[in-house]
Protein backbone atom coordinates (compact mmCIF):
# COMPACT_ATOMS: atom_id res chain seq x y z
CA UNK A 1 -5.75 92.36 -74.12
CA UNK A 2 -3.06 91.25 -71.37
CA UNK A 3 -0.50 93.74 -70.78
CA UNK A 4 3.18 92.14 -70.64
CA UNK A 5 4.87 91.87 -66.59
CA UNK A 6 8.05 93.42 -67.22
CA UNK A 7 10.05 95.14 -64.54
CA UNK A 8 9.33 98.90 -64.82
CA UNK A 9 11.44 99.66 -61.79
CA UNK A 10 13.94 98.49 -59.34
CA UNK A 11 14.56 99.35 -55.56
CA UNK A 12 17.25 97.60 -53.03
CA UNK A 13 17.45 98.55 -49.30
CA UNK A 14 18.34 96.51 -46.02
CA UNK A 15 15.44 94.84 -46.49
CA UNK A 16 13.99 93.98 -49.72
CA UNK A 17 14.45 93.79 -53.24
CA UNK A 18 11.64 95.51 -55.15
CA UNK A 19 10.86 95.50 -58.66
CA UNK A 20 7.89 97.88 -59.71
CA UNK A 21 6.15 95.93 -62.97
CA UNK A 22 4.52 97.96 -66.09
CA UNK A 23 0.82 95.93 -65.27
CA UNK A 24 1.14 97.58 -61.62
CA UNK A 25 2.24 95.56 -59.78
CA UNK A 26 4.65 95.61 -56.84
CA UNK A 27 6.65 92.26 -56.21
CA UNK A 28 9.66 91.58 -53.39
CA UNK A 29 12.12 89.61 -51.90
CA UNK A 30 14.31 89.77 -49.11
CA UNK A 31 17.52 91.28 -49.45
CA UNK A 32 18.97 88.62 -47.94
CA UNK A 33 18.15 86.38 -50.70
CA UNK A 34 21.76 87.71 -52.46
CA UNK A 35 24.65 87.46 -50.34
CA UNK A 36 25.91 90.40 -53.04
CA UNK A 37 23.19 92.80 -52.52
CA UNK A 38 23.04 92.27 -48.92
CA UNK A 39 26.47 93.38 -48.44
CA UNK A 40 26.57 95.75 -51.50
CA UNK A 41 26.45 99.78 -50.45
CA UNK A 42 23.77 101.80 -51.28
CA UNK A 43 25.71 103.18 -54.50
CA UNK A 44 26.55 99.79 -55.99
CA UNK A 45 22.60 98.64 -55.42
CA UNK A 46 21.37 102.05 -56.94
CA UNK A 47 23.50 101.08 -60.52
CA UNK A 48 21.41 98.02 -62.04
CA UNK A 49 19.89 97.81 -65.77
CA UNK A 50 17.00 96.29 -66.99
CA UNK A 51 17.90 93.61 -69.97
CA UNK A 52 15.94 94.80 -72.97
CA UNK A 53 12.80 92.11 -72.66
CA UNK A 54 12.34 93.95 -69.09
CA UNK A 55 12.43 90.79 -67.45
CA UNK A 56 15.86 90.50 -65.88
CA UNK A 57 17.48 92.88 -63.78
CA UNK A 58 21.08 93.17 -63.81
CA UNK A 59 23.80 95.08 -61.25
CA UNK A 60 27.23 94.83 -63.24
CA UNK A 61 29.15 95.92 -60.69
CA UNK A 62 28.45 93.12 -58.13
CA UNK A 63 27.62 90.36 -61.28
CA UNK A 64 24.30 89.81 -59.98
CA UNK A 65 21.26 88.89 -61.82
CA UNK A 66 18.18 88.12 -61.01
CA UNK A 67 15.26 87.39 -62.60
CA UNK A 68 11.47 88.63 -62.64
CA UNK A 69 10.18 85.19 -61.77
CA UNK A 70 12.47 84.66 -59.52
CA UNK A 71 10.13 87.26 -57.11
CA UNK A 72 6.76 86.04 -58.95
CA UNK A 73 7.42 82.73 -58.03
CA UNK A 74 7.08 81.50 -61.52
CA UNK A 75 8.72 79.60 -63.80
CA UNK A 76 11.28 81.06 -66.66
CA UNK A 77 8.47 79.98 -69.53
CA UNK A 78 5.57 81.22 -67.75
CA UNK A 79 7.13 85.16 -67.21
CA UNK A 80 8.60 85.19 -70.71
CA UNK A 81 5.06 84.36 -71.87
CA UNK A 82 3.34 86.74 -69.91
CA UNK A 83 5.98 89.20 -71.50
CA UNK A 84 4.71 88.38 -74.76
CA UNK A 85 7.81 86.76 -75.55
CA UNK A 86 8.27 82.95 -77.67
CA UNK A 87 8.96 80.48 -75.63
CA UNK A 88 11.85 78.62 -77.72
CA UNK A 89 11.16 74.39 -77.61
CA UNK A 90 14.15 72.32 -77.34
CA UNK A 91 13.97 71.85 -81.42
CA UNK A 92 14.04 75.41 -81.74
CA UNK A 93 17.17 75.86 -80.03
């Protein structure tokens, strides 16, 4: 059975973005990628969420988001399916 990549975790420093997934796995990006999280102070990167499916991560009080295949390199689709998650089609919208 294939275990859902959801983010687990989150950690933000000078120099990466981290997010810890539940299959293991350890996935980042440099900081630098957000111009908010590269100048936001250590407090403000500490106090994120994780969005219910797990595959967003969210820091309300710079309105950043950023998503989980964003880091993976993957498409939207292809992390909400390895999530487990439908995939709505254009008619189901």
């Amino acid at each position: 059975m294939i275990q859902p990549a959801i983010v687990r975790d989150v950690r933000v420093d000078d120099d990466l973005i981290t997010f810890v997934l539940t299959d293991g796995r350890v996935v980042s990006a440099p900081t630098a990628w957000s111009r908010r999280l590269s100048t936001a102070t250590p407090a403000e990167r500490d106090h994120f969420e994780i969005e219910p499916e797990g595959l967003i991560v969210e820091w309300p009080d710079l309105d950043e988001h950023i998503g989980v295949w964003t880091l993976l390199g993957v498409s939207e689709e292809e992390a909400m399916t390895a999530a487990g998650l439908k995939v709505l089609q254009p008619a189901d919208r």
